[in-house]
Protein backbone atom coordinates (compact mmCIF):
# COMPACT_ATOMS: atom_id res chain seq x y z
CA UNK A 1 0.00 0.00 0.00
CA UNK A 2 1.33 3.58 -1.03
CA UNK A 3 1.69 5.83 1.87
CA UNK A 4 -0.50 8.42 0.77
CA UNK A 5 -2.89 5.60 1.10
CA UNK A 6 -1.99 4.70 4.60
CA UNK A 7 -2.04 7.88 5.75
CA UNK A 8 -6.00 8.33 4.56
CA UNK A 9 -7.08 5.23 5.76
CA UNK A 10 -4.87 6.29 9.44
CA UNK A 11 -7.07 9.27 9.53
CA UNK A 12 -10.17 7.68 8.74
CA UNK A 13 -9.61 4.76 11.67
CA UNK A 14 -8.97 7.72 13.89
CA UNK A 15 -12.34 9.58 12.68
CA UNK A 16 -14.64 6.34 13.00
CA UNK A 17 -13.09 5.94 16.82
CA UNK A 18 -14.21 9.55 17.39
CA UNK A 19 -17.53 8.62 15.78
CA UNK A 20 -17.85 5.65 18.07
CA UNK A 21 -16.81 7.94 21.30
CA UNK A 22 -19.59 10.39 20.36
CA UNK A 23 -22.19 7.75 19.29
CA UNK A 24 -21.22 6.87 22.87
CA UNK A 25 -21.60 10.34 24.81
CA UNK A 26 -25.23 10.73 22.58
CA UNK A 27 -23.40 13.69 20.80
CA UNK A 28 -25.27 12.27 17.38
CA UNK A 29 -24.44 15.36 15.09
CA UNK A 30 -20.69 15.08 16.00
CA UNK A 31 -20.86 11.59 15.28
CA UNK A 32 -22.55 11.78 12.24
CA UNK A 33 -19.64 14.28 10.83
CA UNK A 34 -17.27 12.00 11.68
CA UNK A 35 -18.89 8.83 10.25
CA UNK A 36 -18.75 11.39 6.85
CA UNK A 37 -14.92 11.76 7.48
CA UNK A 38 -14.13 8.91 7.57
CA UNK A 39 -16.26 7.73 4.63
CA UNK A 40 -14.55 10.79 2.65
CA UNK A 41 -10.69 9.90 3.72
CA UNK A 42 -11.16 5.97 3.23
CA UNK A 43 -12.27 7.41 -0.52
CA UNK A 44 -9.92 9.68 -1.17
CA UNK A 45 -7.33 6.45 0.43
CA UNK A 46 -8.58 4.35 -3.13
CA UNK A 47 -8.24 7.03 -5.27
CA UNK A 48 -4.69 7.54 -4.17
CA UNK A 49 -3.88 4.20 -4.41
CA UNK A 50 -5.21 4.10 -7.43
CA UNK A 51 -2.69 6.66 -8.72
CA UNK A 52 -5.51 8.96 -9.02
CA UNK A 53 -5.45 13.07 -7.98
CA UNK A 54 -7.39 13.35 -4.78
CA UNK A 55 -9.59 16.68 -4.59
CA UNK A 56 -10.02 18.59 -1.97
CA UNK A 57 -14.57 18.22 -2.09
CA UNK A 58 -16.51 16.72 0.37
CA UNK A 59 -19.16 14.91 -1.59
CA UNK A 60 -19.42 11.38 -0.90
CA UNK A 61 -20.98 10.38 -4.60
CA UNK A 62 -18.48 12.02 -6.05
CA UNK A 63 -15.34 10.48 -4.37
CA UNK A 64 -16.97 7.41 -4.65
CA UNK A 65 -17.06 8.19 -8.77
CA UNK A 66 -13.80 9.54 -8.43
CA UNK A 67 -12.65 6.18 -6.82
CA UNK A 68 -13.90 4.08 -9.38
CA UNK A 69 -16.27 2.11 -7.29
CA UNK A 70 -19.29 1.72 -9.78
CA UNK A 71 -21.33 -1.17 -8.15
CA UNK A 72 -22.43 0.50 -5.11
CA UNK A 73 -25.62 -1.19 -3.76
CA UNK A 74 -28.74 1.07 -3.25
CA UNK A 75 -28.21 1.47 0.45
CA UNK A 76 -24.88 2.19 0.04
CA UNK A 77 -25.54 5.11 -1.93
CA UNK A 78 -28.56 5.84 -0.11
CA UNK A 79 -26.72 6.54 3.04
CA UNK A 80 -23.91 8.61 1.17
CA UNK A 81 -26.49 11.21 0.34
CA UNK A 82 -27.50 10.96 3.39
CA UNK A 83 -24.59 11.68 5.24
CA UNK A 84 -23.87 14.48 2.91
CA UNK A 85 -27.01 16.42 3.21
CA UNK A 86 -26.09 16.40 6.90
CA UNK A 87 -22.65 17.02 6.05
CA UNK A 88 -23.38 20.13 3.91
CA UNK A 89 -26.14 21.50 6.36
CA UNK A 90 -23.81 21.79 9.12
């Protein structure tokens, strides 16, 4: 694994603890951000180790594109809109 690619998928282990810790404490908005982090940096973790440019957006559909990962189920990409209407509202 390229280390560009370790270092996303570092950060997103650390963001899904966080999510857990406030999922925990009933902090459910904080948690919900994080669960989007960690989506979003476990992405942009394929794309660069699939040699690709990583961008600096937010939106999970997009990385997921972006990432080459075309055979999302339905509630896969149901809950990446999701997550990024919260995401973007906050």
């Amino acid at each position: 694994m390229k280390k560009d690619s370790e270092n996303w998928l570092k950060i997103a282990r650390y963001d899904l603890k966080v999510a857990d810790d406030c999922f925990k404490a009933a902090n459910y908005l904080t948690c919900l951000e994080k669960c989007h982090n960690a989506l979003e940096r476990l992405l942009k973790g394929i794309i660069s180790e699939n040699s690709l440019e990583t961008r600096k957006i937010h939106d999970l559909l997009r990385l997921a594109s972006e990432a080459l990962l075309t055979n999302l189920q339905t509630e896969a990409l149901d809950l990446f809109q999701e997550l990024n209407s919260i995401y973007m509202s906050t």
